[in-house]
C-alpha atoms as a PDB file:
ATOM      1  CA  UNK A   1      18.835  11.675   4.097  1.00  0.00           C
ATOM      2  CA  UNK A   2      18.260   8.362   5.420  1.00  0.00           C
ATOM      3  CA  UNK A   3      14.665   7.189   4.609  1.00  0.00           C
ATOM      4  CA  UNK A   4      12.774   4.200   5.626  1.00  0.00           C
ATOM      5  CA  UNK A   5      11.301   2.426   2.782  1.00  0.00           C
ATOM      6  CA  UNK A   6       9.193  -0.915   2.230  1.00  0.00           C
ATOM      7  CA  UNK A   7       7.208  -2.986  -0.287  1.00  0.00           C
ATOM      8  CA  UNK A   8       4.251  -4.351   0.007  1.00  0.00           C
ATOM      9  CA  UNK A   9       2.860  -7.547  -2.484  1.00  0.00           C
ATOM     10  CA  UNK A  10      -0.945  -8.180  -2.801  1.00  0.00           C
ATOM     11  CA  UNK A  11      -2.052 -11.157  -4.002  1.00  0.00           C
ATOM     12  CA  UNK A  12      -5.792 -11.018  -5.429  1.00  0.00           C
ATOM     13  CA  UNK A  13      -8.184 -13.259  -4.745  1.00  0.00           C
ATOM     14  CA  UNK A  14      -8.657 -14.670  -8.560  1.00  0.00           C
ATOM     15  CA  UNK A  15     -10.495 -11.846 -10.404  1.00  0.00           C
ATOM     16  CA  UNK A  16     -10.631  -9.034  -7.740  1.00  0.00           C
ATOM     17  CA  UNK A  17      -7.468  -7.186  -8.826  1.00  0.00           C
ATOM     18  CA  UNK A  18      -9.651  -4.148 -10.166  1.00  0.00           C
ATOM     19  CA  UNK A  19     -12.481  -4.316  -8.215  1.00  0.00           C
ATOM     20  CA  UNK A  20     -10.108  -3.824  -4.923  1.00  0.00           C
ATOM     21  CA  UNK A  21      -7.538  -0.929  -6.823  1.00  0.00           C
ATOM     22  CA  UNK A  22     -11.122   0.482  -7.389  1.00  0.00           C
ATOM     23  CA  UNK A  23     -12.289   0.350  -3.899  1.00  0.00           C
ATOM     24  CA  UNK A  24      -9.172   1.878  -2.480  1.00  0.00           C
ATOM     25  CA  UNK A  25      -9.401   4.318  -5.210  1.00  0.00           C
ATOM     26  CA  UNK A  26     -13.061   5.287  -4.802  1.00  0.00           C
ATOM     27  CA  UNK A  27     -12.289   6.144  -0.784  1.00  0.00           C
ATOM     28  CA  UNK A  28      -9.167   8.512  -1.823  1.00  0.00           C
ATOM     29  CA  UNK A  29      -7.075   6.101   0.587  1.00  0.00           C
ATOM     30  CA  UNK A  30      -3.591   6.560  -1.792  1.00  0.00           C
ATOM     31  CA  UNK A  31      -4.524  10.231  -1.638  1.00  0.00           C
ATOM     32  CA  UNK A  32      -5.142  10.489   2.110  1.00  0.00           C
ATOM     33  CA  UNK A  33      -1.730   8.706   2.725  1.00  0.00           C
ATOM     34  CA  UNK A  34       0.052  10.561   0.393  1.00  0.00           C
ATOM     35  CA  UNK A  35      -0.758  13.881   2.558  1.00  0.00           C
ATOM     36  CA  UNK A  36       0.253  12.395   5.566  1.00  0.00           C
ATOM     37  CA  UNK A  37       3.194  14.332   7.040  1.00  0.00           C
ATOM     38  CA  UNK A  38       6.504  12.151   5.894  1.00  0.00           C
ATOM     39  CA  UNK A  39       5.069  10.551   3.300  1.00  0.00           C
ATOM     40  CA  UNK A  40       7.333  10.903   0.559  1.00  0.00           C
ATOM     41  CA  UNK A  41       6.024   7.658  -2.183  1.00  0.00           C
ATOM     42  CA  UNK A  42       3.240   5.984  -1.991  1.00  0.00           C
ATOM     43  CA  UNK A  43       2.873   3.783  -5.385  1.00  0.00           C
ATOM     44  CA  UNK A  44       0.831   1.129  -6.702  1.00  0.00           C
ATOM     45  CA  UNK A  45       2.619  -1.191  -9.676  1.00  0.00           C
ATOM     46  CA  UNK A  46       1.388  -4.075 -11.482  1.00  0.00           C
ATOM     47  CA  UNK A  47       3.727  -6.825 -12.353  1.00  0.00           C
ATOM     48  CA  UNK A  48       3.057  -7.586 -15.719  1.00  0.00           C
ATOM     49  CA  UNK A  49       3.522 -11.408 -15.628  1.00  0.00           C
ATOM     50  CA  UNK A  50       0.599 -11.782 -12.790  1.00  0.00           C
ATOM     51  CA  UNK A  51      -2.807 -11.215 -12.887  1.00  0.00           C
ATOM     52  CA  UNK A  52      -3.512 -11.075  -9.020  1.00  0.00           C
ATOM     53  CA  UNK A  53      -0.475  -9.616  -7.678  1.00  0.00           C
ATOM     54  CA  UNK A  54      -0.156  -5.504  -6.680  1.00  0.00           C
ATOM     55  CA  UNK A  55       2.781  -4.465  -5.847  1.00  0.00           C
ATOM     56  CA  UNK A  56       2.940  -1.082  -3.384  1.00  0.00           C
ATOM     57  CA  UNK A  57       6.355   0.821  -2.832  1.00  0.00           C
ATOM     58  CA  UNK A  58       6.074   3.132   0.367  1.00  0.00           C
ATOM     59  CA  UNK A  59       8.730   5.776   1.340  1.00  0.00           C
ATOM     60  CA  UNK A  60       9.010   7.498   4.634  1.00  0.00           C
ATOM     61  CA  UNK A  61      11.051  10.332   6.148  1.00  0.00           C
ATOM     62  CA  UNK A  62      11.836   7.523   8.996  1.00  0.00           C
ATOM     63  CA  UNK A  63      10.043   4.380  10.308  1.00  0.00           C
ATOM     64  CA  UNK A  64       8.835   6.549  12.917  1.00  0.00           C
ATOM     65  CA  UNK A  65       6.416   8.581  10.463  1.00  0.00           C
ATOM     66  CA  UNK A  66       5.258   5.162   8.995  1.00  0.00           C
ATOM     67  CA  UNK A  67       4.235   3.589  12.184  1.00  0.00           C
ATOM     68  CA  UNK A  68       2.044   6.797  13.237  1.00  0.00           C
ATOM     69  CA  UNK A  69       0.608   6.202   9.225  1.00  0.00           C
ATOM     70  CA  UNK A  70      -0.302   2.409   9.857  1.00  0.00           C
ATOM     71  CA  UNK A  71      -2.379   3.818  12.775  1.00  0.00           C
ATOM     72  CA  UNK A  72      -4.660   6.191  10.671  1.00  0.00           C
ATOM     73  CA  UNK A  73      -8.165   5.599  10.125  1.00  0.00           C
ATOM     74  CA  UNK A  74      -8.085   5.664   6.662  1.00  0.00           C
ATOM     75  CA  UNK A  75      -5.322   2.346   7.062  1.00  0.00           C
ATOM     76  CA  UNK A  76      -7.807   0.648   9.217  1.00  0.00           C
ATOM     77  CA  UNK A  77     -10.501   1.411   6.240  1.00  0.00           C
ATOM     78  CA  UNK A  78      -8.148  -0.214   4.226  1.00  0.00           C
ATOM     79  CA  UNK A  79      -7.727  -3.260   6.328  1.00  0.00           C
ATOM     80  CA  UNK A  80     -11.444  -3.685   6.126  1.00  0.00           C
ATOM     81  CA  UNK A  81     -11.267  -3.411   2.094  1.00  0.00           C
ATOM     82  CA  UNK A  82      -8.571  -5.945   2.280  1.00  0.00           C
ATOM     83  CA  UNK A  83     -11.220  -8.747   3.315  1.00  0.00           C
ATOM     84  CA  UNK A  84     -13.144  -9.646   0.076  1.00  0.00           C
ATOM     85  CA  UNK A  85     -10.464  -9.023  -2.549  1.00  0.00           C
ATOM     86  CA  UNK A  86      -7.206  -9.966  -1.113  1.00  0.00           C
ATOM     87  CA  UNK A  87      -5.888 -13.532  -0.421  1.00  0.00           C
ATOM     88  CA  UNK A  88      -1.932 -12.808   0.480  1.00  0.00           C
ATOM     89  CA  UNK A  89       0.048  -9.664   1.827  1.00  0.00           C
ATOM     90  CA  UNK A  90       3.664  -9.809   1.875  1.00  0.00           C
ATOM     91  CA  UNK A  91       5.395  -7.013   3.171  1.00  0.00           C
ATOM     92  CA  UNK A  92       9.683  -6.307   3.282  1.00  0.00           C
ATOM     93  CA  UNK A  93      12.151  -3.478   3.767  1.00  0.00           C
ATOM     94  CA  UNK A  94      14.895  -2.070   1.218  1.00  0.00           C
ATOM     95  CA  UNK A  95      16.415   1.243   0.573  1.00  0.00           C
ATOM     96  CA  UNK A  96      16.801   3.534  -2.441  1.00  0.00           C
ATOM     97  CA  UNK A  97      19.606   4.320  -3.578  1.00  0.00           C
END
């Protein structure tokens, strides 16, 4: 099965690490995505040698599924809870193997 996978790196603002894994936390938005049809990971990691990066693997049946998931409401929510907390997103591609 061919899936479509990507990363995604926050960068903190300096100090609102936690306070923005709680927000996204508190509104179930991991868990909401996680449901949505093709979602097959949906993972939060923290590098151990930052203090203000997140790093987020996603994993989709196909790129299809994860373009109708960047249009959900709760993803817009998330955009929103982006604002105070996060100063960088960096976002690229790769496959598992």
């Amino acid at each position: 099965m061919n899936t479509f996978s990507i990363y995604v790196v926050y960068t903190a603002k300096d100090g609102c690490r936690e306070a923005f894994l709680e927000a996204i936390h508190k509104e179930d938005i991991p868990a909401k995505v996680r449901a949505e049809d093709g979602c097959i990971r949906y993972d939060y990691f923290l590098p151990l040698d930052s203090k203000n990066d997140i790093l987020l693997v996603e994993e989709w049946e196909s790129e299809q599924k994860q373009q109708i998931h960047v249009a959900q409401p709760h993803m817009a929510r998330l955009r929103e809870l982006k604002e105070p907390y996060i100063a960088d997103t960096r976002l690229g591609k790769f496959r598992f193997e």
